[in-house]
Protein backbone atom coordinates (compact mmCIF):
# COMPACT_ATOMS: atom_id res chain seq x y z
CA UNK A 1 45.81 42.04 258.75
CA UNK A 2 46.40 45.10 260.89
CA UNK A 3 46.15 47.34 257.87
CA UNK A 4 42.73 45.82 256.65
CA UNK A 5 41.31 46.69 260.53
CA UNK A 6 42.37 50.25 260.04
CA UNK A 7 40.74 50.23 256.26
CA UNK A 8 37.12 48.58 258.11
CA UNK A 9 37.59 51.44 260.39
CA UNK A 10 37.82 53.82 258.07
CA UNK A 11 35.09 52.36 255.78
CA UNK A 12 32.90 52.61 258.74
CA UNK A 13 33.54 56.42 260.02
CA UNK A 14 32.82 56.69 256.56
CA UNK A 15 29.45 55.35 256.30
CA UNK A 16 28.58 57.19 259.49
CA UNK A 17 29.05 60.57 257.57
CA UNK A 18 27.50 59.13 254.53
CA UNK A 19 24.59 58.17 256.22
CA UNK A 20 24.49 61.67 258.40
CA UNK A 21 24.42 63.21 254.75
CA UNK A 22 21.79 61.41 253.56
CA UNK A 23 19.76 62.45 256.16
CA UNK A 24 20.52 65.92 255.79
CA UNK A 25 19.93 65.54 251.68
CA UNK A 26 16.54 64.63 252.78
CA UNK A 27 15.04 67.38 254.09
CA UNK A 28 15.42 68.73 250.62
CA UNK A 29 12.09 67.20 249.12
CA UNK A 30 10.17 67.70 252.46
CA UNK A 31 9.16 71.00 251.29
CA UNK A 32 7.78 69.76 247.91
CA UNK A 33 6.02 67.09 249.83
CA UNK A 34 4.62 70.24 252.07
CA UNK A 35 3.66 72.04 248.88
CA UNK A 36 2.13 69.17 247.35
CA UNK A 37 -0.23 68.29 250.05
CA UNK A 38 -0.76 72.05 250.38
CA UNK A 39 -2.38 71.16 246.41
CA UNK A 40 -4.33 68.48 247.51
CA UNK A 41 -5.90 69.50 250.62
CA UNK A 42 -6.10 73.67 250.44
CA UNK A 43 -9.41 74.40 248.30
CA UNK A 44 -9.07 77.88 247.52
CA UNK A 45 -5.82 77.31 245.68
CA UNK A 46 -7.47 74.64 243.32
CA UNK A 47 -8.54 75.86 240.29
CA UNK A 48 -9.33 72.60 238.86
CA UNK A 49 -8.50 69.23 238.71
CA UNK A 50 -4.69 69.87 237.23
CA UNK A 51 -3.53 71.20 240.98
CA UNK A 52 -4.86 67.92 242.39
CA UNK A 53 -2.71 65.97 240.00
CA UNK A 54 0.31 68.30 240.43
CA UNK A 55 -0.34 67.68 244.13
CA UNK A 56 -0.49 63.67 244.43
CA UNK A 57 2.77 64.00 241.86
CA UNK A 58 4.77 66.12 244.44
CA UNK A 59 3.52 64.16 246.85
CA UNK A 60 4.48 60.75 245.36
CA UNK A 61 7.59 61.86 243.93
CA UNK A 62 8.67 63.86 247.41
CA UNK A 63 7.93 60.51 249.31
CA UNK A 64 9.83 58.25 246.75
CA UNK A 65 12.97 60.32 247.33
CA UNK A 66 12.36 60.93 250.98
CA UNK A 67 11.80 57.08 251.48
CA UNK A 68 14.91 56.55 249.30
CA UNK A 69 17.45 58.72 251.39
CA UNK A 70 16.12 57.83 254.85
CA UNK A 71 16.60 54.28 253.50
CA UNK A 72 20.08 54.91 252.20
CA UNK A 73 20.68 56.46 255.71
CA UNK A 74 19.64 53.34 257.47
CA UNK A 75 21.47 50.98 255.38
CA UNK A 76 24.52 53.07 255.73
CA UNK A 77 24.36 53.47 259.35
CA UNK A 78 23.95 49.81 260.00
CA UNK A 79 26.51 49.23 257.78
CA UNK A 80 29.19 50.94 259.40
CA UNK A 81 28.00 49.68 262.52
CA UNK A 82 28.43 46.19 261.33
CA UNK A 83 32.37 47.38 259.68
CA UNK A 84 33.38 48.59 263.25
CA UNK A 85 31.85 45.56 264.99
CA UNK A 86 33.16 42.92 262.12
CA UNK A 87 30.11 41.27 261.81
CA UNK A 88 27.35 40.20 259.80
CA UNK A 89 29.88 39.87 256.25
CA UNK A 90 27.05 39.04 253.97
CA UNK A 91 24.72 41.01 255.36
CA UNK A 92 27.36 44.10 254.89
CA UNK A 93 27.96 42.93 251.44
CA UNK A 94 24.29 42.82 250.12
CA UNK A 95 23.58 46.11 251.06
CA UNK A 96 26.55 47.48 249.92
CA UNK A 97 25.69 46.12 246.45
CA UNK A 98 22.59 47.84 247.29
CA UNK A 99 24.20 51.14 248.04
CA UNK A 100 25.69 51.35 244.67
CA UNK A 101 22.29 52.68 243.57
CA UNK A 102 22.80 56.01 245.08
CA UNK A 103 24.81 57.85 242.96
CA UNK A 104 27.38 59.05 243.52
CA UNK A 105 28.29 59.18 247.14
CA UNK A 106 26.74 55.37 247.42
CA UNK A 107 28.66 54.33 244.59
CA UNK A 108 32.09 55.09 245.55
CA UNK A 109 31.45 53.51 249.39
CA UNK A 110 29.65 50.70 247.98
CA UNK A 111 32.50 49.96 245.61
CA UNK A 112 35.10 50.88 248.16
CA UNK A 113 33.52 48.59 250.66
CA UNK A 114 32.74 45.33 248.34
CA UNK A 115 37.17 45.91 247.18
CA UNK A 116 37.82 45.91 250.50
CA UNK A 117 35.56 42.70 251.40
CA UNK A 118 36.61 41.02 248.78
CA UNK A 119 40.37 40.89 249.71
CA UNK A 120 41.58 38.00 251.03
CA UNK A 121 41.59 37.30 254.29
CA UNK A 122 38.81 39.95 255.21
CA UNK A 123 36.28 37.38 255.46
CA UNK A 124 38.44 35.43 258.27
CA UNK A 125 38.37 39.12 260.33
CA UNK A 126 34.79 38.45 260.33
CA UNK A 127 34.64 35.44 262.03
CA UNK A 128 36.94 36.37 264.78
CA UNK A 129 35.95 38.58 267.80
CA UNK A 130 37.01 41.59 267.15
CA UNK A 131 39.98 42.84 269.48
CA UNK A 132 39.66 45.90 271.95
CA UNK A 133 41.38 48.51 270.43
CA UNK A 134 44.40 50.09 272.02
């Protein structure tokens, strides 16, 4: 049992930096999303109606991945939040499964994380307060 605290500790320092990374990773398509409403709104640099298109397509693709990361971010942080705590199992589990979308630093703590879940006896640490730690 002991050894299965330490592992939800771990797991959950570990979505902390995971989700601190994610955050960082996405800043990355900000300046795309900068350039492409630079297309869409400047009218000097438009020299037809291709730089609008490449614009909204920055734009839409910029905010997909944005969205995506900030998202990932979130789900992570709560996660690990939820690890540390010992609460909320299914709600850690779905988005875990969920995590395993974002390749490849998701992947490995979402499949980490659902192992780990899945042991038995994990699910009983759950429903206990958790203990103050020494």
């Amino acid at each position: 049992m002991i050894e299965a605290v330490r592992w939800l500790r771990f797991l959950s320092i570990a979505h902390y930096v995971g989700a601190g990374l994610a955050a960082i990773v996405s800043c990355v398509p900000l300046k795309y999303l900068g350039l492409g409403m630079l297309l869409i709104v400047s009218p000097e640099s438009r020299h037809g109606d291709m730089d609008l298109v490449v614009g909204i397509f920055f734009v839409a693709c910029a905010g997909i991945l944005v969205a995506a990361s900030w998202g990932f971010a979130i789900g992570a942080l709560f996660v690990g939040k939820n690890l540390a705590a010992r609460r909320r199992y299914v709600f850690c589990l779905s988005i875990e499964v969920l995590l395993c979308l974002f390749i490849p630093l998701g992947t490995i703590l979402g499949i980490f994380t659902i192992v780990m879940l899945n042991r038995p006896g994990v699910n009983v640490l759950f429903e206990q307060p958790p203990s103050p730690s020494p």
